[in-house]
PDB file of N, CA and C in Angstrom:
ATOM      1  N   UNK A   1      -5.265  19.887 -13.700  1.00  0.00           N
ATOM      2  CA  UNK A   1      -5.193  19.884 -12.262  1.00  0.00           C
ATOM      3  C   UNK A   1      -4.112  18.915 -11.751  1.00  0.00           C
ATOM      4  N   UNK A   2      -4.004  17.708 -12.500  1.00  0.00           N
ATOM      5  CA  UNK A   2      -2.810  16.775 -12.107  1.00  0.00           C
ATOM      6  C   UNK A   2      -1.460  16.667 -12.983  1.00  0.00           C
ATOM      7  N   UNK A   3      -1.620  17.414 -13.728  1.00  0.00           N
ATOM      8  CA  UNK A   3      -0.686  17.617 -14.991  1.00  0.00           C
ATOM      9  C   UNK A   3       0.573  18.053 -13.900  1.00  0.00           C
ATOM     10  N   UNK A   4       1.260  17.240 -13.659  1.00  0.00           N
ATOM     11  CA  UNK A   4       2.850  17.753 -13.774  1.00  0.00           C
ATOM     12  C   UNK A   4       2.762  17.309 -11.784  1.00  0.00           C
ATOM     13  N   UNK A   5       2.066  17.354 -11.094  1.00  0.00           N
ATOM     14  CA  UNK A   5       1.552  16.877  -9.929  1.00  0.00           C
ATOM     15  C   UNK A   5       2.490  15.658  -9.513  1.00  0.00           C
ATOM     16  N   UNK A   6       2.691  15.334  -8.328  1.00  0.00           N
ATOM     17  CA  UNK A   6       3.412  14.132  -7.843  1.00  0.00           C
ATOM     18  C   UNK A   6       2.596  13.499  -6.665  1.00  0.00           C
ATOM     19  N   UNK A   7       2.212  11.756  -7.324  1.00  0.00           N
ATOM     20  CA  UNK A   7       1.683  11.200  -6.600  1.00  0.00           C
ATOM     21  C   UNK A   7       2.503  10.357  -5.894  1.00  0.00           C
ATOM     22  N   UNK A   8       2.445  10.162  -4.687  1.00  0.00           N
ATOM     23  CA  UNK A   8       3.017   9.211  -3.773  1.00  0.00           C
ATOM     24  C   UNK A   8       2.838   8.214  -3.365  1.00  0.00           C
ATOM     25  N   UNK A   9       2.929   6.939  -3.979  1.00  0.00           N
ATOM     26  CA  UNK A   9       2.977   5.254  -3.657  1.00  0.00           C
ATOM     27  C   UNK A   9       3.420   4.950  -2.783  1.00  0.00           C
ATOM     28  N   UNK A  10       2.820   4.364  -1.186  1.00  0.00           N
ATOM     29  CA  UNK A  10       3.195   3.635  -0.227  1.00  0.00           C
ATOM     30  C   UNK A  10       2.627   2.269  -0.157  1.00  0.00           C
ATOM     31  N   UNK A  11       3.709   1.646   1.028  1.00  0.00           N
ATOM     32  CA  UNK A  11       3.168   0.159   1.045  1.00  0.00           C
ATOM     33  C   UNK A  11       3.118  -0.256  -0.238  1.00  0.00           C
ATOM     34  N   UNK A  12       4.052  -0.350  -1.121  1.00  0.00           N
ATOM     35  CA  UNK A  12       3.918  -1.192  -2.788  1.00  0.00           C
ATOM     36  C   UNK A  12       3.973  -2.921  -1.943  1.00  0.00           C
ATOM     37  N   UNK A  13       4.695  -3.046  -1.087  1.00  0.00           N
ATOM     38  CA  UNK A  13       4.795  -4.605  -0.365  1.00  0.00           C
ATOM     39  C   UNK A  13       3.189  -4.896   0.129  1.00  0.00           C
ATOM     40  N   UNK A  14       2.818  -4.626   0.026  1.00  0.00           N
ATOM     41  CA  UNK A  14       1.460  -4.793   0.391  1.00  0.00           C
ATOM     42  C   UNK A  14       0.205  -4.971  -0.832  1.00  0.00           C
ATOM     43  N   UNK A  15       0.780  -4.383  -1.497  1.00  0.00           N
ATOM     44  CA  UNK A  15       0.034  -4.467  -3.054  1.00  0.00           C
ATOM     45  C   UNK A  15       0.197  -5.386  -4.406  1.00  0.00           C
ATOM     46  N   UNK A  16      -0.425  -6.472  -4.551  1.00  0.00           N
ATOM     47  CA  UNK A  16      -0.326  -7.206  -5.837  1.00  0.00           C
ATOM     48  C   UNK A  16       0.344  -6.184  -7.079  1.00  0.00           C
ATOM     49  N   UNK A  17       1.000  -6.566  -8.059  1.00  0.00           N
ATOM     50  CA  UNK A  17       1.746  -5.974  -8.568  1.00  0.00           C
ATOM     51  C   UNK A  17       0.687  -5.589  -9.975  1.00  0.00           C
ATOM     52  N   UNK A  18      -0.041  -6.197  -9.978  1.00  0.00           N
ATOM     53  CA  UNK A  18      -1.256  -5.970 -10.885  1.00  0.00           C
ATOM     54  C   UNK A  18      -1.657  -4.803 -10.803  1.00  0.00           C
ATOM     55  N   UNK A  19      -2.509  -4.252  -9.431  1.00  0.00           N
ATOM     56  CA  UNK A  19      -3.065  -3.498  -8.839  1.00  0.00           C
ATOM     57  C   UNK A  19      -1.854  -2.225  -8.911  1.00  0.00           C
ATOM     58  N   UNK A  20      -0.787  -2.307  -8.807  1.00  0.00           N
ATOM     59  CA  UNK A  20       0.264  -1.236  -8.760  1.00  0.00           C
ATOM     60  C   UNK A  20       0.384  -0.750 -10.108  1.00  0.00           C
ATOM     61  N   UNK A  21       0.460  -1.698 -11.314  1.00  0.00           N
ATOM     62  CA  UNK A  21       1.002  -1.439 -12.619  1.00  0.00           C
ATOM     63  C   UNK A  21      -0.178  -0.538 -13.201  1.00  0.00           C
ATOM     64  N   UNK A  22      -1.690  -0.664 -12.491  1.00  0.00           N
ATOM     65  CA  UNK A  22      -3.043  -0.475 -13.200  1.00  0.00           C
ATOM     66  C   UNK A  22      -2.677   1.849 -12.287  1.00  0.00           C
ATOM     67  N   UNK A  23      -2.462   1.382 -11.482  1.00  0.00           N
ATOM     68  CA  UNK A  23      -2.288   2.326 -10.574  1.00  0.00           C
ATOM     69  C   UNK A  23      -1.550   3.712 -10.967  1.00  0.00           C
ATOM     70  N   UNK A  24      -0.502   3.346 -11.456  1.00  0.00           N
ATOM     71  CA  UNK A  24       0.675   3.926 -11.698  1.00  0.00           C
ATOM     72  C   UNK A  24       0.356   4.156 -13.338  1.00  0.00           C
ATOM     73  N   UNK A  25       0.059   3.440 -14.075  1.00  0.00           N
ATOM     74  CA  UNK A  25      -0.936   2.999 -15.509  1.00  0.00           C
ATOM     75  C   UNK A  25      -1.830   4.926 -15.873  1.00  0.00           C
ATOM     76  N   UNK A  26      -2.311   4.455 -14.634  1.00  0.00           N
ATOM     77  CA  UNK A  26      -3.819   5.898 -14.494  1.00  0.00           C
ATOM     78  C   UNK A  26      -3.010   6.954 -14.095  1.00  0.00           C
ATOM     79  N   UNK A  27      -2.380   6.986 -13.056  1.00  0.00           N
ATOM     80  CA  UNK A  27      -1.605   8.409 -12.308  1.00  0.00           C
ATOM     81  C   UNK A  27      -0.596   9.057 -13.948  1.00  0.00           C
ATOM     82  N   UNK A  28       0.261   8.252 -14.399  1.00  0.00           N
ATOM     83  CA  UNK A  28       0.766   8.700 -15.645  1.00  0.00           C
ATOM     84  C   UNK A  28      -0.090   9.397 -16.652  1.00  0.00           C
ATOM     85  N   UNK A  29      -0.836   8.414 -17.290  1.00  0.00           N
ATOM     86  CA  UNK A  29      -1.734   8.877 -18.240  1.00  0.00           C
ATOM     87  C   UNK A  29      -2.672  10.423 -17.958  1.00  0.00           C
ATOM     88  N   UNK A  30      -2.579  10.533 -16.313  1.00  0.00           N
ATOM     89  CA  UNK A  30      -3.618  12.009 -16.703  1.00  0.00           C
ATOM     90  C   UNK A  30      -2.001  13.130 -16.216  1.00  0.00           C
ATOM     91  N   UNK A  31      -0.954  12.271 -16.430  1.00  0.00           N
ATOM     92  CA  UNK A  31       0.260  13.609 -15.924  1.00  0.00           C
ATOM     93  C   UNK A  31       0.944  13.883 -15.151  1.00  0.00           C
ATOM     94  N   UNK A  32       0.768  12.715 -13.993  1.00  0.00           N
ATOM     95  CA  UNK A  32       1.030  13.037 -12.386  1.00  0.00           C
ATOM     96  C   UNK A  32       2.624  12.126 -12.473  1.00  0.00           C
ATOM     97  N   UNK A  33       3.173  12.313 -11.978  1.00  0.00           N
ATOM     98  CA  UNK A  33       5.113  11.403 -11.760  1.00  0.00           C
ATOM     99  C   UNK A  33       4.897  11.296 -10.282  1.00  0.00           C
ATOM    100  N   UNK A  34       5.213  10.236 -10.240  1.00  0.00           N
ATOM    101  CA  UNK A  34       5.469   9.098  -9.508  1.00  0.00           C
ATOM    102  C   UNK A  34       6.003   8.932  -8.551  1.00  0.00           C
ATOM    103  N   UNK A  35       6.443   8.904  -7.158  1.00  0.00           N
ATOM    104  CA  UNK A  35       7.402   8.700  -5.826  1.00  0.00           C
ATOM    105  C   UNK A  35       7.003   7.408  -5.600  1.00  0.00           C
ATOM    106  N   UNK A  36       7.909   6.666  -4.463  1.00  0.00           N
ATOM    107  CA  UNK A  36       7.407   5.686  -3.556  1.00  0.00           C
ATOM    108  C   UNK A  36       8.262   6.274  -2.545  1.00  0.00           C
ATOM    109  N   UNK A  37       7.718   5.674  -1.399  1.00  0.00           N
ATOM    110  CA  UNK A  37       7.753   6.208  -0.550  1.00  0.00           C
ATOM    111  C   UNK A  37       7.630   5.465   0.945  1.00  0.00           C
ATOM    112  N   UNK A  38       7.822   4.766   1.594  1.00  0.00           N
ATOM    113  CA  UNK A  38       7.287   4.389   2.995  1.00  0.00           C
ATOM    114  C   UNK A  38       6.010   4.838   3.956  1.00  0.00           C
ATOM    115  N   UNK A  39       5.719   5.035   4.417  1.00  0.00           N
ATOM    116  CA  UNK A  39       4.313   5.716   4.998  1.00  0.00           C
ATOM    117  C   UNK A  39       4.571   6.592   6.085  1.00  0.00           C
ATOM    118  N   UNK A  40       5.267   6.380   6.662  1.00  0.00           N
ATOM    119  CA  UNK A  40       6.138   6.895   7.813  1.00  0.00           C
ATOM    120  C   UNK A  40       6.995   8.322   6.897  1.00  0.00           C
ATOM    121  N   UNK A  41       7.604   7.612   6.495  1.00  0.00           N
ATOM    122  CA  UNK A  41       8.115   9.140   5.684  1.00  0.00           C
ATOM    123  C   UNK A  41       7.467   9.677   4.976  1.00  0.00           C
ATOM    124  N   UNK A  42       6.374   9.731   4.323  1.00  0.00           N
ATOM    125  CA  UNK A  42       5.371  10.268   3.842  1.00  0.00           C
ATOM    126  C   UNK A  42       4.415  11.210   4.778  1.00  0.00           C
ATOM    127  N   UNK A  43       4.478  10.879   5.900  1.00  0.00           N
ATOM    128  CA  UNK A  43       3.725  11.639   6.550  1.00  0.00           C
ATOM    129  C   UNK A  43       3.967  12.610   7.145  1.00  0.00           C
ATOM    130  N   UNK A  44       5.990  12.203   7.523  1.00  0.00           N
ATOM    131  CA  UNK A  44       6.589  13.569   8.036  1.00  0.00           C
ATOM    132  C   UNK A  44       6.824  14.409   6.978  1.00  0.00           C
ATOM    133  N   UNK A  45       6.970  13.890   5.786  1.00  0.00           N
ATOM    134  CA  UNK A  45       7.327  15.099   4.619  1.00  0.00           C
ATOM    135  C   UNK A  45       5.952  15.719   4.704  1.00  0.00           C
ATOM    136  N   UNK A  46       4.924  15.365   4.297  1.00  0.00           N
ATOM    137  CA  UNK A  46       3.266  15.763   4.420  1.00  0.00           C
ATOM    138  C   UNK A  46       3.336  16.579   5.398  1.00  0.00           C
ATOM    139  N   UNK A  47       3.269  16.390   6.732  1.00  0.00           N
ATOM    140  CA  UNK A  47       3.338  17.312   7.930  1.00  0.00           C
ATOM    141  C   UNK A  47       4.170  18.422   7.377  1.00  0.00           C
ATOM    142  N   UNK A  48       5.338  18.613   7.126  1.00  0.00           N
ATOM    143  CA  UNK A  48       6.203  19.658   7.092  1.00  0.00           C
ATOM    144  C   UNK A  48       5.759  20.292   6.031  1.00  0.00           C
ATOM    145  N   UNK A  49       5.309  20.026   4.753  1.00  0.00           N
ATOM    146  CA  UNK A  49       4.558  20.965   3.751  1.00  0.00           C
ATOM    147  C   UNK A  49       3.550  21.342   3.700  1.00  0.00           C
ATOM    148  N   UNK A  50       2.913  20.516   3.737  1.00  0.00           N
ATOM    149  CA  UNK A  50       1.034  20.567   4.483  1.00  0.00           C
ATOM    150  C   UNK A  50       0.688  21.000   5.117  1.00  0.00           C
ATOM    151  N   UNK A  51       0.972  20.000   6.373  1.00  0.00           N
ATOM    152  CA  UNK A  51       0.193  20.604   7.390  1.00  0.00           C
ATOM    153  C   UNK A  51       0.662  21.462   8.250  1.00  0.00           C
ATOM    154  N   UNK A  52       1.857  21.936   8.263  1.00  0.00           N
ATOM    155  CA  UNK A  52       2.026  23.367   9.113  1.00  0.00           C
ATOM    156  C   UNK A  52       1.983  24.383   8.458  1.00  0.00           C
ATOM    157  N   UNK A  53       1.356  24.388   6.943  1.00  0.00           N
ATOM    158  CA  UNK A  53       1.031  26.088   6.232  1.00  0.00           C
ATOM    159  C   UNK A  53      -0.606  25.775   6.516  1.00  0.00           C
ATOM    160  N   UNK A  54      -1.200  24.422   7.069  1.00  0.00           N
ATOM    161  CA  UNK A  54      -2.777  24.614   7.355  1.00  0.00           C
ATOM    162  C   UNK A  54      -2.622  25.434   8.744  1.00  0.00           C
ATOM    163  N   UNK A  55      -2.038  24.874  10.188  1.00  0.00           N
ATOM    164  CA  UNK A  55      -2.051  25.607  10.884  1.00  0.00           C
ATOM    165  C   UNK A  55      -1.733  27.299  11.033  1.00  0.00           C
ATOM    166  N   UNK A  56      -0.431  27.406  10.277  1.00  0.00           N
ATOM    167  CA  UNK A  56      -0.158  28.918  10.071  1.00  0.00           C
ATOM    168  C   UNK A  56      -1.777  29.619   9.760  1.00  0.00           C
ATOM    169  N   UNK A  57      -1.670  29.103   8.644  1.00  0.00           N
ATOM    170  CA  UNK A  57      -2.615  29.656   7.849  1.00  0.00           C
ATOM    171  C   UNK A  57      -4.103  30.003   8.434  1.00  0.00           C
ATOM    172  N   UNK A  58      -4.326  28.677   9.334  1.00  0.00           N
ATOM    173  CA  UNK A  58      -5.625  29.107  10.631  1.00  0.00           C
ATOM    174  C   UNK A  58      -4.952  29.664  11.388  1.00  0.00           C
ATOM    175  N   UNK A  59      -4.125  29.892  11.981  1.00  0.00           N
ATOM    176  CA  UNK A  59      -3.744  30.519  13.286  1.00  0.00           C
ATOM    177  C   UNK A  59      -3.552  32.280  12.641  1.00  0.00           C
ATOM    178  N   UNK A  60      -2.818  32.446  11.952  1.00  0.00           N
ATOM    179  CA  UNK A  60      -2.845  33.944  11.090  1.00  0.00           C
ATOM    180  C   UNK A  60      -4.392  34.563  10.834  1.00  0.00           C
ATOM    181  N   UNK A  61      -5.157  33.505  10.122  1.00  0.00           N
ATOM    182  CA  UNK A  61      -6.672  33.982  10.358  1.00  0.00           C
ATOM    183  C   UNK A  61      -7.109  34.428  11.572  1.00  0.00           C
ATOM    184  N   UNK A  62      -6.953  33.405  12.690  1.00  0.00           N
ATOM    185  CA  UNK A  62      -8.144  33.655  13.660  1.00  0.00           C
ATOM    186  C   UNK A  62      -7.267  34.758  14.556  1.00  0.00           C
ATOM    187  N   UNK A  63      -6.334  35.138  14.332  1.00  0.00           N
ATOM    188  CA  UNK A  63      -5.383  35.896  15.093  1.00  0.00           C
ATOM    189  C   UNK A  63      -6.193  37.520  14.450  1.00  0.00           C
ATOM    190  N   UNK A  64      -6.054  37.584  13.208  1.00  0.00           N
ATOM    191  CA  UNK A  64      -6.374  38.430  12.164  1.00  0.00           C
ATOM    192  C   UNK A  64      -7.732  38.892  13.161  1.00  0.00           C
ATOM    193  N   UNK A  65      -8.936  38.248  12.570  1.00  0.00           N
ATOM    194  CA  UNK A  65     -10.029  38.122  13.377  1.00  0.00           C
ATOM    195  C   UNK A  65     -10.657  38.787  14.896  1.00  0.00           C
ATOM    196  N   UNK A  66      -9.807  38.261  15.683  1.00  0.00           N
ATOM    197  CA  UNK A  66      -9.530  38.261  16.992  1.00  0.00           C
ATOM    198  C   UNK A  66      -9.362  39.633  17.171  1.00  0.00           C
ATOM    199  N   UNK A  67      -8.374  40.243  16.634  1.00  0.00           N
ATOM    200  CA  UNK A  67      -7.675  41.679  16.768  1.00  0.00           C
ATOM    201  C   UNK A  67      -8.341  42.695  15.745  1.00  0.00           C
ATOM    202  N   UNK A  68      -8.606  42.602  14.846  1.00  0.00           N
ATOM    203  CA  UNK A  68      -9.649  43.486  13.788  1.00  0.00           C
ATOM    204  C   UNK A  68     -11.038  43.192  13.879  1.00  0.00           C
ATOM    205  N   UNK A  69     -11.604  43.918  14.641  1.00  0.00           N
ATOM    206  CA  UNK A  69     -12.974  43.583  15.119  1.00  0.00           C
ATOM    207  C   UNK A  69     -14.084  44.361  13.750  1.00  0.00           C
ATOM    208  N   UNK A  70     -13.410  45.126  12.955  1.00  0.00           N
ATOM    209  CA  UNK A  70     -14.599  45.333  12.147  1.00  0.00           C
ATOM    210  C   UNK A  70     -13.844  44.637  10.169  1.00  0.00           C
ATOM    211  N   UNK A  71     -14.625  43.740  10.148  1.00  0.00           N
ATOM    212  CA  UNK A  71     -14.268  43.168   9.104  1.00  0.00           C
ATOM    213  C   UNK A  71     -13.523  43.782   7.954  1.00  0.00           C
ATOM    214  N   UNK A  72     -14.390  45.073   7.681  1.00  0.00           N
ATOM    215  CA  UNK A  72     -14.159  45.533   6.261  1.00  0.00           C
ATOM    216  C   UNK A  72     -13.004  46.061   6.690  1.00  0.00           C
ATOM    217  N   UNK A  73     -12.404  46.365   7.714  1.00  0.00           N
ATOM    218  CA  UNK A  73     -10.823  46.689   7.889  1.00  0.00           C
ATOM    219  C   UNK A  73      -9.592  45.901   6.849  1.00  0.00           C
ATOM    220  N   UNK A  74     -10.284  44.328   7.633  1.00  0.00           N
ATOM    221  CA  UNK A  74      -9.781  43.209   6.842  1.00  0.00           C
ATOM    222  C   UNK A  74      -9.870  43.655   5.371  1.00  0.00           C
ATOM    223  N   UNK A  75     -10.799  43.730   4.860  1.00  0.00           N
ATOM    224  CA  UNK A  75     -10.998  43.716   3.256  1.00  0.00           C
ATOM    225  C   UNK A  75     -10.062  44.794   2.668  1.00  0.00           C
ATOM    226  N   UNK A  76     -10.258  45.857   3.226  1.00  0.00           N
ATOM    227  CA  UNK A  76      -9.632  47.008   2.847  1.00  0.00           C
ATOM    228  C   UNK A  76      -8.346  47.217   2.452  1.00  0.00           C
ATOM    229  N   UNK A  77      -7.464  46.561   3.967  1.00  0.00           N
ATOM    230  CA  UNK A  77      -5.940  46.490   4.052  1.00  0.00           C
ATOM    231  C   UNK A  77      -5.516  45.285   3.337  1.00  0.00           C
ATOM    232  N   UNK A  78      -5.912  44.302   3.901  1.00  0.00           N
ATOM    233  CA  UNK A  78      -5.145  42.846   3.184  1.00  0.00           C
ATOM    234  C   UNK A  78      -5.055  43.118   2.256  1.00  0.00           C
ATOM    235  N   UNK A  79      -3.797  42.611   1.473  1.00  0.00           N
ATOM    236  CA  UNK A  79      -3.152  42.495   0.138  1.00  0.00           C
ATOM    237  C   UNK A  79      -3.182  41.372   0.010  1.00  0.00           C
ATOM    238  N   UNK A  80      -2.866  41.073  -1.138  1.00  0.00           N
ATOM    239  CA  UNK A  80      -2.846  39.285  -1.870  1.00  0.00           C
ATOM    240  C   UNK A  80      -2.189  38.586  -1.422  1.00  0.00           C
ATOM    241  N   UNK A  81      -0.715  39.007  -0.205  1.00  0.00           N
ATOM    242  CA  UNK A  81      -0.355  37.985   0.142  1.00  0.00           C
ATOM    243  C   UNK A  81      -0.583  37.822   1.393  1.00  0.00           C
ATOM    244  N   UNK A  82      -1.775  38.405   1.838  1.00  0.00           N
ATOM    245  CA  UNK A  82      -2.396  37.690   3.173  1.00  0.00           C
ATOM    246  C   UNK A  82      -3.670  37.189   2.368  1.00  0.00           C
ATOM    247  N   UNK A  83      -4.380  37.208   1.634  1.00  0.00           N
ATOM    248  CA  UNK A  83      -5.801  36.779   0.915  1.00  0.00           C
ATOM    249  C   UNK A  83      -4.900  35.185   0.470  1.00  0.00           C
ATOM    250  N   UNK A  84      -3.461  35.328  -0.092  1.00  0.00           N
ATOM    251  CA  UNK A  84      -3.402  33.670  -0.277  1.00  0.00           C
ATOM    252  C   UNK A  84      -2.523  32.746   0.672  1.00  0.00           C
ATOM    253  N   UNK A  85      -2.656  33.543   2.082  1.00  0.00           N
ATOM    254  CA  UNK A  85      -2.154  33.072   3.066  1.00  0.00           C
ATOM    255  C   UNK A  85      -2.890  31.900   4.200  1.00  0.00           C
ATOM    256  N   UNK A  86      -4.066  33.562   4.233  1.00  0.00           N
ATOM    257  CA  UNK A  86      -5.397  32.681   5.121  1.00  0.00           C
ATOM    258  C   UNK A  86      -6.100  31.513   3.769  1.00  0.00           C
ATOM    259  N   UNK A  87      -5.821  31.598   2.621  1.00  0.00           N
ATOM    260  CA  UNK A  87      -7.074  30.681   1.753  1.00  0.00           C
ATOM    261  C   UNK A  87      -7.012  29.321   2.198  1.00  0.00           C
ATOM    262  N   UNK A  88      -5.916  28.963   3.044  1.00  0.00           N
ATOM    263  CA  UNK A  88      -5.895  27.528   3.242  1.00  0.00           C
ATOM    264  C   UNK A  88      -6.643  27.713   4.413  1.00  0.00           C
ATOM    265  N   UNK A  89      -6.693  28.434   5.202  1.00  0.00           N
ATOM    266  CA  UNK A  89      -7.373  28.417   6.594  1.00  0.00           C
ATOM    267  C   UNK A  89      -9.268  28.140   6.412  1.00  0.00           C
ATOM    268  N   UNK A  90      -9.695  28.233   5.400  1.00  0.00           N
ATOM    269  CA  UNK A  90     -11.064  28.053   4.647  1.00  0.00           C
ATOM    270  C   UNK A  90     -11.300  26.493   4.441  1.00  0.00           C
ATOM    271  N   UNK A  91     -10.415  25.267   4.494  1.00  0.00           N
ATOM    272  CA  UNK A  91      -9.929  24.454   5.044  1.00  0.00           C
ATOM    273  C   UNK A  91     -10.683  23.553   6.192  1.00  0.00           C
ATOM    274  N   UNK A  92     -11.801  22.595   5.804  1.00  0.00           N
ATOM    275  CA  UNK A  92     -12.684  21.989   7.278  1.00  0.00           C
ATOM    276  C   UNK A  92     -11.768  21.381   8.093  1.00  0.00           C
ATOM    277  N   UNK A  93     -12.151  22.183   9.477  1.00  0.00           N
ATOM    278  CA  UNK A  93     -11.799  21.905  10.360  1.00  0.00           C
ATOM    279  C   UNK A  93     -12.345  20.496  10.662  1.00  0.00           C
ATOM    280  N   UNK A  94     -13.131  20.370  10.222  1.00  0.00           N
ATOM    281  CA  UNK A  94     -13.840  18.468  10.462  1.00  0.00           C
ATOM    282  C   UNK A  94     -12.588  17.956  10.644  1.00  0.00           C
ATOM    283  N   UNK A  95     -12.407  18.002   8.812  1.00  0.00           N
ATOM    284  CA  UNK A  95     -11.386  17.182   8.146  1.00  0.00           C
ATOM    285  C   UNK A  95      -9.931  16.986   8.937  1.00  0.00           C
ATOM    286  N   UNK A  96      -9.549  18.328   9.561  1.00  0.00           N
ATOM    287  CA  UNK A  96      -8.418  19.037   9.622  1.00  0.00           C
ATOM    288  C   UNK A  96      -7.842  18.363  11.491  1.00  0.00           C
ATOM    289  N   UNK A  97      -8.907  18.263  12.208  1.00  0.00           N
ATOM    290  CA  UNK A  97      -8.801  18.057  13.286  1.00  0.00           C
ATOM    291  C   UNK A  97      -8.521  16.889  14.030  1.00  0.00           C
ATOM    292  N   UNK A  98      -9.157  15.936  13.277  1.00  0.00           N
ATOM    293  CA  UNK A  98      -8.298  14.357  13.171  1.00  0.00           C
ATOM    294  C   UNK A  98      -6.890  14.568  12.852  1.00  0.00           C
ATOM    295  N   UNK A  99      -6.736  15.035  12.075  1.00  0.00           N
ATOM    296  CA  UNK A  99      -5.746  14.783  11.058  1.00  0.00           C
ATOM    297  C   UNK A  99      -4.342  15.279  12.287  1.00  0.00           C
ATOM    298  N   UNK A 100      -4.735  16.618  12.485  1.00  0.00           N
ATOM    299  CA  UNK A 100      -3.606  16.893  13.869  1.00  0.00           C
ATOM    300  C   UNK A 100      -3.690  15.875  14.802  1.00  0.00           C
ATOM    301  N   UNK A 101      -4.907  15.545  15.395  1.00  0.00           N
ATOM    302  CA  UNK A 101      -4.700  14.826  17.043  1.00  0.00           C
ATOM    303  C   UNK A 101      -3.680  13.537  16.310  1.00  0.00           C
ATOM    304  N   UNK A 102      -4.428  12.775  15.378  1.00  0.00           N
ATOM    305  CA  UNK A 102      -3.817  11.398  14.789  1.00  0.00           C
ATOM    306  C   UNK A 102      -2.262  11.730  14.363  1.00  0.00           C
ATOM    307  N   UNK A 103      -1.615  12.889  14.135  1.00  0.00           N
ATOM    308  CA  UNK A 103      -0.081  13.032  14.035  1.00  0.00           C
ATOM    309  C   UNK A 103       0.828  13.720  15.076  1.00  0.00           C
ATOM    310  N   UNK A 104      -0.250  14.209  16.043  1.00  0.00           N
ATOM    311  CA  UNK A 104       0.775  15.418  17.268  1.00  0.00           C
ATOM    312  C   UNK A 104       1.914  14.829  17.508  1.00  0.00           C
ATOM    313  N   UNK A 105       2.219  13.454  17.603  1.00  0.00           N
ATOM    314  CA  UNK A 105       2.818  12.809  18.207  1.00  0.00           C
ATOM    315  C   UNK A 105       4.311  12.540  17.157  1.00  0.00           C
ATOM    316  N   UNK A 106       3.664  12.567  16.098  1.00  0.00           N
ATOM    317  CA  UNK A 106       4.962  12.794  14.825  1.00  0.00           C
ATOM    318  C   UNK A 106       5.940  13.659  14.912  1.00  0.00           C
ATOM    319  N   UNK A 107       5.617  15.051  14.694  1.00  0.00           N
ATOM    320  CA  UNK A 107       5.963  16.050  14.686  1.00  0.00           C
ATOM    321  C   UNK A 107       7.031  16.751  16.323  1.00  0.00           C
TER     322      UNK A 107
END
């Protein structure tokens, strides 16, 4: 699952170098390579990969939805590349809804 994966280190100035070496130590060993990064730029890169294929991805759903009122339509027609379009839209909105209000302002 993390094999070949890229984890992103922010704020290293903030972190005892102990705590970084143990860090970076674990992320290697299960496979994952390494960035640093600032936090600020981390979040606009994040936004631009992330989180606007979450919105697409809900907004294409509930659009879908909205306009095909009998489900199994959905099932029938969709092809795989709307089944791995909406899969991010499956996605808690809990989670998901902070996450926009706390960046609108980024973007």
């Amino acid at each position: 699952m993390f094999q070949g994966k890229t984890n992103i280190i922010c704020e290293v100035e903030k972190t005892t170098f102990k705590l970084q070496e143990k860090a970076v130590q674990l992320f290697t060993t299960i496979g994952m390579r390494i960035r640093y990064m600032d936090s600020v730029s981390h979040d606009k890169h994040i936004a631009y990969v992330s989180h606007l294929s979450h919105i697409s991805s809900f907004m294409l759903g509930k659009t879908v939805i909205n306009k095909e009122k009998d489900e199994q339509d959905i099932f029938d027609m969709a092809g795989s590349g709307f089944e791995s379009t909406v899969r991010l839209a499956k996605s808690s909105p809990a989670m998901w809804t902070p996450i926009f209000k706390q960046n609108k302002n980024r973007w």
